[in-house]
C-alpha atoms as a PDB file:
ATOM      1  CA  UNK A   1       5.119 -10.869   3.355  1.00  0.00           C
ATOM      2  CA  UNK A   2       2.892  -9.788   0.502  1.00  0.00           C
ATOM      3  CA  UNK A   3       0.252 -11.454   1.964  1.00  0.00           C
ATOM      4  CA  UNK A   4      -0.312  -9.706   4.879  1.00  0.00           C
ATOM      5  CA  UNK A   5      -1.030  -6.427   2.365  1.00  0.00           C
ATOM      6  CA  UNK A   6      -4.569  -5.229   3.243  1.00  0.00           C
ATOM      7  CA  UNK A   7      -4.958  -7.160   6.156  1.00  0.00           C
ATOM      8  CA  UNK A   8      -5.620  -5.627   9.844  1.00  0.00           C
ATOM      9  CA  UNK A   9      -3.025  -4.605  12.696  1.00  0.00           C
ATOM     10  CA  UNK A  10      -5.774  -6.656  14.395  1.00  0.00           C
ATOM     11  CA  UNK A  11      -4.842 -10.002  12.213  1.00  0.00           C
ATOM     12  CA  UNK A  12      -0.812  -9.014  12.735  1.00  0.00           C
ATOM     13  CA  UNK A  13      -1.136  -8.811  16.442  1.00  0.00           C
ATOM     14  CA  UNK A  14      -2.733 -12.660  16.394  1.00  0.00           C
ATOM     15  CA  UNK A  15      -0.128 -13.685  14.518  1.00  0.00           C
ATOM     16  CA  UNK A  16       2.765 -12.400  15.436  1.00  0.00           C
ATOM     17  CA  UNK A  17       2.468 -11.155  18.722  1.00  0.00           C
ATOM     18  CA  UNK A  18       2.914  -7.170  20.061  1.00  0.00           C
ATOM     19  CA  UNK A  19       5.630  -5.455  18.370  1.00  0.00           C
ATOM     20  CA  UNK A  20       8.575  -4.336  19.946  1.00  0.00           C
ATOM     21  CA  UNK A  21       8.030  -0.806  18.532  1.00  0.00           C
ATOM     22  CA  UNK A  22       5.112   1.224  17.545  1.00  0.00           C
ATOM     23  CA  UNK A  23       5.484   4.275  15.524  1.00  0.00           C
ATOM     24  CA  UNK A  24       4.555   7.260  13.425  1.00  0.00           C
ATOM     25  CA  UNK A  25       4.485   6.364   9.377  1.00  0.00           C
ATOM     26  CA  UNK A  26       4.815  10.134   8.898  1.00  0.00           C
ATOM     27  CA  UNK A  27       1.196  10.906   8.349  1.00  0.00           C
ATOM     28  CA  UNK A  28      -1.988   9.633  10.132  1.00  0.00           C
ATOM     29  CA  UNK A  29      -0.687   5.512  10.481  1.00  0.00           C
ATOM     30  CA  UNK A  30       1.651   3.880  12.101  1.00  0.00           C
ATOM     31  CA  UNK A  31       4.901   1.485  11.759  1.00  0.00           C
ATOM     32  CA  UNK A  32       4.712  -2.030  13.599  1.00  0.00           C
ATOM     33  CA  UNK A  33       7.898  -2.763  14.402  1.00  0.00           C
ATOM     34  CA  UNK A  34       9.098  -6.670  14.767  1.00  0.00           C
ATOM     35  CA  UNK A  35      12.487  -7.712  15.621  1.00  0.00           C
ATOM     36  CA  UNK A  36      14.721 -10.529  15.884  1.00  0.00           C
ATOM     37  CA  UNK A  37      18.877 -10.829  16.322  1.00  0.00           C
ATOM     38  CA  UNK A  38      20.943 -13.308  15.789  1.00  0.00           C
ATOM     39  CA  UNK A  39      24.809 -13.717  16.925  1.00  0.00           C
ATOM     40  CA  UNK A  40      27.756 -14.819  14.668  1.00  0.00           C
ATOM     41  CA  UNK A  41      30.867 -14.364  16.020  1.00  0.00           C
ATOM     42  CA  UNK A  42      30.680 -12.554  19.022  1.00  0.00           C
ATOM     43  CA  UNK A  43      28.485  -9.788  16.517  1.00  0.00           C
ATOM     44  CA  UNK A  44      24.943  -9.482  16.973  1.00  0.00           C
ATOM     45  CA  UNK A  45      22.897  -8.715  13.322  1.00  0.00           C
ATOM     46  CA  UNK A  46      18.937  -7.235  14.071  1.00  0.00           C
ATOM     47  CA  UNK A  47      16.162  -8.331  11.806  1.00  0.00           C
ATOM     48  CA  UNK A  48      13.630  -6.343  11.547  1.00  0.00           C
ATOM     49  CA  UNK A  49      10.454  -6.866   9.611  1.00  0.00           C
ATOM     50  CA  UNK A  50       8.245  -3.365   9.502  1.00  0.00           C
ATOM     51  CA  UNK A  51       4.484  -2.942   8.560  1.00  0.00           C
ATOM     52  CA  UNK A  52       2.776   0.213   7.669  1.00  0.00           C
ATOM     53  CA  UNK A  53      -0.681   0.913   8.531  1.00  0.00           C
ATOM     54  CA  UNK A  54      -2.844   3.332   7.542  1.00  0.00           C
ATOM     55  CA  UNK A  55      -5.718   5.210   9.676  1.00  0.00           C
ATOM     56  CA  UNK A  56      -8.347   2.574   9.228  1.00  0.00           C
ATOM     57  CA  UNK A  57      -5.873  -0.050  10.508  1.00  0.00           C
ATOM     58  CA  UNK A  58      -4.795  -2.261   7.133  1.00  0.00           C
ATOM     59  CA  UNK A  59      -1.137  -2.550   5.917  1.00  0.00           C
ATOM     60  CA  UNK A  60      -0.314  -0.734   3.384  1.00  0.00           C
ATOM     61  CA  UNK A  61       3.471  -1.584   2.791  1.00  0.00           C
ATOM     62  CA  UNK A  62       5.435  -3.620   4.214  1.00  0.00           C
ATOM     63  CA  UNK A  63       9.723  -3.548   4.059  1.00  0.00           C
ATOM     64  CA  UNK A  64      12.377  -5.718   6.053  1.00  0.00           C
ATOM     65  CA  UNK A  65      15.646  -4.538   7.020  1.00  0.00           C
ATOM     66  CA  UNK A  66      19.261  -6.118   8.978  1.00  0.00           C
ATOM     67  CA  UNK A  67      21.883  -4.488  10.521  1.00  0.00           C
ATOM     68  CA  UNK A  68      23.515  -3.729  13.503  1.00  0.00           C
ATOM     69  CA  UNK A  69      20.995  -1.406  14.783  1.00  0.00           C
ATOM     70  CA  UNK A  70      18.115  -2.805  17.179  1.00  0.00           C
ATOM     71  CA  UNK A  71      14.349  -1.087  16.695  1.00  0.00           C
ATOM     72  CA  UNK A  72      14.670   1.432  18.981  1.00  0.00           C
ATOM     73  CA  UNK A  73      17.258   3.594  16.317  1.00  0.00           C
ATOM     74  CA  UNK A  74      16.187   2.379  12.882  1.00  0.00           C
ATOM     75  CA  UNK A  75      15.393   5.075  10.280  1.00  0.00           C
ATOM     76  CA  UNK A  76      11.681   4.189   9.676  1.00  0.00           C
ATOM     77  CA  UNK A  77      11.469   6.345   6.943  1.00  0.00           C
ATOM     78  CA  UNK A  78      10.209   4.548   3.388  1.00  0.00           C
ATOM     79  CA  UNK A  79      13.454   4.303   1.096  1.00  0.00           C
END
């Protein structure tokens, strides 16, 4: 994941496809918000792998995250 530091939303997009959630970092950039979920008995786990980018469009920080919470009610907030 450390690679992708300084590259462009434009380069993340190729790669990995549209996220499934597109926020606010807080400031003037945004969270891309992947997400993948698995199922182990009869439980469903969310993975969720989130990039920060800042106004010009690079990452800036990256951070990955599992639970039982899909995208759409993660805290996005940097820990």
């Amino acid at each position: 994941m450390n690679s992708w530091m300084g590259n462009s939303k434009q380069s993340l997009v190729l790669s990995w496809g549209p996220p499934v959630r597109i926020a606010s970092d807080g400031s003037t950039g945004e969270i891309y918000i992947y997400e993948n979920s698995t199922v182990i008995y009869n439980t469903v786990r969310y993975n969720h792998s989130m990039f920060y980018i800042d106004k010009g469009g690079d990452i800036y920080f990256w951070r990955t995250e599992s639970g039982p919470v899909p995208a759409r009610q993660i805290n996005l907030y940097i820990r």
